[in-house]
N, C-alpha and C. Protein backbone atom coordinates (compact mmCIF):
# COMPACT_ATOMS: atom_id res chain seq x y z
N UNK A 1 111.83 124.28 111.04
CA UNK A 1 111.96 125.36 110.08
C UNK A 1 113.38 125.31 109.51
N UNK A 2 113.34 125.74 108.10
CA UNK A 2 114.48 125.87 107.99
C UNK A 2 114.97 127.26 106.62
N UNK A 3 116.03 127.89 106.68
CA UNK A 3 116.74 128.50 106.07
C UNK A 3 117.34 128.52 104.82
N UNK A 4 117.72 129.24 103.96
CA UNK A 4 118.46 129.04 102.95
C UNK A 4 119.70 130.91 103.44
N UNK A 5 121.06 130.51 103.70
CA UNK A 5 121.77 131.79 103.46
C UNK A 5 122.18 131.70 102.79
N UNK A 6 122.59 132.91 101.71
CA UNK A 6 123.30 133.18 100.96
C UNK A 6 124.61 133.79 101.43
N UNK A 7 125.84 133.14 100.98
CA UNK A 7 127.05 133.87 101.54
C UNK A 7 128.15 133.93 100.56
N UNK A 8 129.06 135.40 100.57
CA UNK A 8 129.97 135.81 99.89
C UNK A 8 131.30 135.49 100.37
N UNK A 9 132.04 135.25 99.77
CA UNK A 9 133.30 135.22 100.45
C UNK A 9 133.91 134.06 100.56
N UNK A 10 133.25 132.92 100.47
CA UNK A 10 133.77 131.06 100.49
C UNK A 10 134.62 131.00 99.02
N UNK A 11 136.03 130.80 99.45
CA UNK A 11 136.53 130.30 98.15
C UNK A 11 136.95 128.84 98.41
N UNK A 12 137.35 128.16 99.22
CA UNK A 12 137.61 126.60 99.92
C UNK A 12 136.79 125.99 100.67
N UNK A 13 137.47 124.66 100.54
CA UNK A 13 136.90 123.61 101.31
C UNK A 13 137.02 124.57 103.27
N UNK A 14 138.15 125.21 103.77
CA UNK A 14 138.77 125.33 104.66
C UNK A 14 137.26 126.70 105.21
N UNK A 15 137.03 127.43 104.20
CA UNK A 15 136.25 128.86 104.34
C UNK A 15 134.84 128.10 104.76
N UNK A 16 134.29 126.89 103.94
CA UNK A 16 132.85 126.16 104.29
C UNK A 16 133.07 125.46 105.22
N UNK A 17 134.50 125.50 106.02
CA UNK A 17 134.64 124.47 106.88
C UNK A 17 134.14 125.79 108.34
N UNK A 18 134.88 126.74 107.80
CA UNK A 18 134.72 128.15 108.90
C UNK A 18 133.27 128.34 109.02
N UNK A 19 132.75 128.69 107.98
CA UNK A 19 131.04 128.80 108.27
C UNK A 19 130.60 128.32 108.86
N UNK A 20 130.65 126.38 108.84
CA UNK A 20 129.70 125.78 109.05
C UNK A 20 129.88 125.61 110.47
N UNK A 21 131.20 125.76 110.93
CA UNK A 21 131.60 125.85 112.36
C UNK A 21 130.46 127.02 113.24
N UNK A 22 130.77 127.88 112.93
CA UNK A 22 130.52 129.55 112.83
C UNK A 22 128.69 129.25 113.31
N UNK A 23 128.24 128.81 112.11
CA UNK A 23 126.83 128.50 112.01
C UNK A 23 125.89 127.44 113.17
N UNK A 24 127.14 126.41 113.19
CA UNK A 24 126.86 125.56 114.06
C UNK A 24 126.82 125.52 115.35
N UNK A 25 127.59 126.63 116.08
CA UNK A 25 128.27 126.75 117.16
C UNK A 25 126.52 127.50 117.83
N UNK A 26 125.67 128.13 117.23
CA UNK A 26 124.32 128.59 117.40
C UNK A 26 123.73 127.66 118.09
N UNK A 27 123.08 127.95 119.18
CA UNK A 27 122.20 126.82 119.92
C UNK A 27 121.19 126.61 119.41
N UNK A 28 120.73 125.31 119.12
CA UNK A 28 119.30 125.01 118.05
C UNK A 28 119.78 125.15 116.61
N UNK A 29 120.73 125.24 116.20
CA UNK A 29 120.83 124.80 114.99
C UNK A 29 122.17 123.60 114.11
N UNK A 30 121.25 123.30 113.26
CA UNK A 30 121.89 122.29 112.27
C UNK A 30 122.81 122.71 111.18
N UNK A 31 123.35 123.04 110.45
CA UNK A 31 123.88 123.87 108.75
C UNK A 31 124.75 123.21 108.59
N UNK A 32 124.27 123.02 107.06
CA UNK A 32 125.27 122.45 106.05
C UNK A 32 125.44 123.34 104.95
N UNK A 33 126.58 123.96 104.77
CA UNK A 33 127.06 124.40 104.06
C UNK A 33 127.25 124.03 102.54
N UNK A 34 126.70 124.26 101.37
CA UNK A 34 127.48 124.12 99.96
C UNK A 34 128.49 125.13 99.39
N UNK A 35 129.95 124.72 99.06
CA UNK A 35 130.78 125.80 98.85
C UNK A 35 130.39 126.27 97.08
N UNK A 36 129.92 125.14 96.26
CA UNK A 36 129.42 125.92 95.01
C UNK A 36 128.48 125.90 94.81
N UNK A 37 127.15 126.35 95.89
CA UNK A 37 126.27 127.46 95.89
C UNK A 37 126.19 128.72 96.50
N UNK A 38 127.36 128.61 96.93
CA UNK A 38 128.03 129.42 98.25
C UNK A 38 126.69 129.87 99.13
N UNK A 39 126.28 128.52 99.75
CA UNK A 39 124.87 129.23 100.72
C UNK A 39 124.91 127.95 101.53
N UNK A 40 124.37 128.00 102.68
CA UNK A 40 124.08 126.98 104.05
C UNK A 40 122.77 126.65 104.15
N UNK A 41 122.22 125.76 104.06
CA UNK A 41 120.70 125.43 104.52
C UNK A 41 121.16 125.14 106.16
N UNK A 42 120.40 125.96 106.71
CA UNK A 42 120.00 125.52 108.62
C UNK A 42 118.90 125.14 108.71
N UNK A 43 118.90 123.95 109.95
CA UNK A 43 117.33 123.98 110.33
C UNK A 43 117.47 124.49 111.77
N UNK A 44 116.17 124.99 112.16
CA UNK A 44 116.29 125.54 113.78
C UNK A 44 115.57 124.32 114.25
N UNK A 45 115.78 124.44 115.66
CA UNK A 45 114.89 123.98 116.36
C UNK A 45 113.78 124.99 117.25
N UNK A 46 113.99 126.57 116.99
CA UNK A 46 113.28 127.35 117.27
C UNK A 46 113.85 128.58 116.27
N UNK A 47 112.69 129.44 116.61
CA UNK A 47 112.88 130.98 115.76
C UNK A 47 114.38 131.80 116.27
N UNK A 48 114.82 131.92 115.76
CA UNK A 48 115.93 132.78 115.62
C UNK A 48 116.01 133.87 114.84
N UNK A 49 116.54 135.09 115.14
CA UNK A 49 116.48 135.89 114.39
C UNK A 49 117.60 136.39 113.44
N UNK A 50 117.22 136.67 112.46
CA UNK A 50 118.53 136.75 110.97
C UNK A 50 119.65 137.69 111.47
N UNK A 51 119.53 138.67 111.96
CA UNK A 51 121.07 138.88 113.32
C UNK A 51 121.59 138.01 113.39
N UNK A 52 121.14 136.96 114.06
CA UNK A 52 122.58 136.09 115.17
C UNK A 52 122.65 135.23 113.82
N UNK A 53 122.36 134.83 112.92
CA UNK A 53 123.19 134.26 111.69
C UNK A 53 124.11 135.18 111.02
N UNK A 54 123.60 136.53 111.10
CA UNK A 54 124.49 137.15 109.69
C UNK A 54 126.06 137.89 111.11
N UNK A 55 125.86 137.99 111.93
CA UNK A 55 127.30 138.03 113.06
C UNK A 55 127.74 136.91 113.34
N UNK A 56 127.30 135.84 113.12
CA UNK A 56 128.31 134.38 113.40
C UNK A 56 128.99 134.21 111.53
N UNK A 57 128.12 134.61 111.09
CA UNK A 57 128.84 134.53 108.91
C UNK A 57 130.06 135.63 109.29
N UNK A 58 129.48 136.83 109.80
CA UNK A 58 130.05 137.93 109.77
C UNK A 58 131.89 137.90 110.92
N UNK A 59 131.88 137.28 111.70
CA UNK A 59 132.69 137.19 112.77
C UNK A 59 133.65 136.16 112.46
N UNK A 60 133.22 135.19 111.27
CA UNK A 60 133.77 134.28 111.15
C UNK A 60 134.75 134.80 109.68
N UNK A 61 134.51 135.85 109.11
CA UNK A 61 134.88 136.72 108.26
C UNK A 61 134.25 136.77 106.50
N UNK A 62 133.16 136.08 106.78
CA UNK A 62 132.07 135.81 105.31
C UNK A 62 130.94 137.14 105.61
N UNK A 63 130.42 137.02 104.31
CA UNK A 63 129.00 138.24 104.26
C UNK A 63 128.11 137.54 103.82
N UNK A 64 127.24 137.88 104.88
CA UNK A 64 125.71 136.96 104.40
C UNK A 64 124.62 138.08 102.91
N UNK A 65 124.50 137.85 102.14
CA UNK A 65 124.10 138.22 101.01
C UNK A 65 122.44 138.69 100.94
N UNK A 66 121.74 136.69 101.84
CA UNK A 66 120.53 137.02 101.91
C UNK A 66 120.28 135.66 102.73
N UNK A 67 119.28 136.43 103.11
CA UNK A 67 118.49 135.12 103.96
C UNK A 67 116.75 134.80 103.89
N UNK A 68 116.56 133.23 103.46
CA UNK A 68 115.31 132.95 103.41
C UNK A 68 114.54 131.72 103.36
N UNK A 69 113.60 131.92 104.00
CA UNK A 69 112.78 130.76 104.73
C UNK A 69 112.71 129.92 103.30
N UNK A 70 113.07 128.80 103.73
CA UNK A 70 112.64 127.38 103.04
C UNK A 70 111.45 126.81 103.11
N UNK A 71 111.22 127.19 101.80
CA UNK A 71 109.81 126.74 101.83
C UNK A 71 109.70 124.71 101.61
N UNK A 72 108.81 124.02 102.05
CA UNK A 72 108.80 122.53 101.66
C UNK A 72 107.69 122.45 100.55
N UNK A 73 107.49 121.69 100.33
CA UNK A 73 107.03 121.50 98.96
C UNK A 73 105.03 122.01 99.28
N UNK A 74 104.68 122.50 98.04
CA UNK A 74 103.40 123.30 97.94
C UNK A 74 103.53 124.34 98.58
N UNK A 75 104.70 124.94 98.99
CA UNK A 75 104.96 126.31 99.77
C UNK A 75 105.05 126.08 101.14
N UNK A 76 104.62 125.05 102.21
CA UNK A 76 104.35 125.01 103.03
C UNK A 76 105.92 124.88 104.42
């Protein structure tokens, strides 16, 4: 499965470097960060709940905006 967040607050290379740390540090997950879409695609390796993403964005000092399931192609 995977994610799309939306996040406020990335103005540098140094801020997508904080996220992706932030994001990564989550057990079961992958994220890569884009700083000019300002959003992270994660993949899990299990369900997680949108809490423990938006307090690891949040702690790391970013605001998660929105969060939502990635759909793969035909919706699926």
């Amino acid at each position: 499965m995977k994610k799309i967040i939306k996040i406020e607050g990335m103005t540098c290379s140094h801020c997508q470097a904080r996220v992706e740390k932030a994001l990564n540090s989550i057990t079961g997950v992958d994220a890569k960060v884009d700083l000019k879409k300002k959003a992270a695609v994660v993949s899990l390796d299990s369900d997680i709940s949108d809490s423990v993403f938006k307090d690891a964005v949040s702690e790391a000092g970013y605001e998660v905006v929105s969060i939502e399931e990635k759909k793969g192609l035909f919706g699926r």
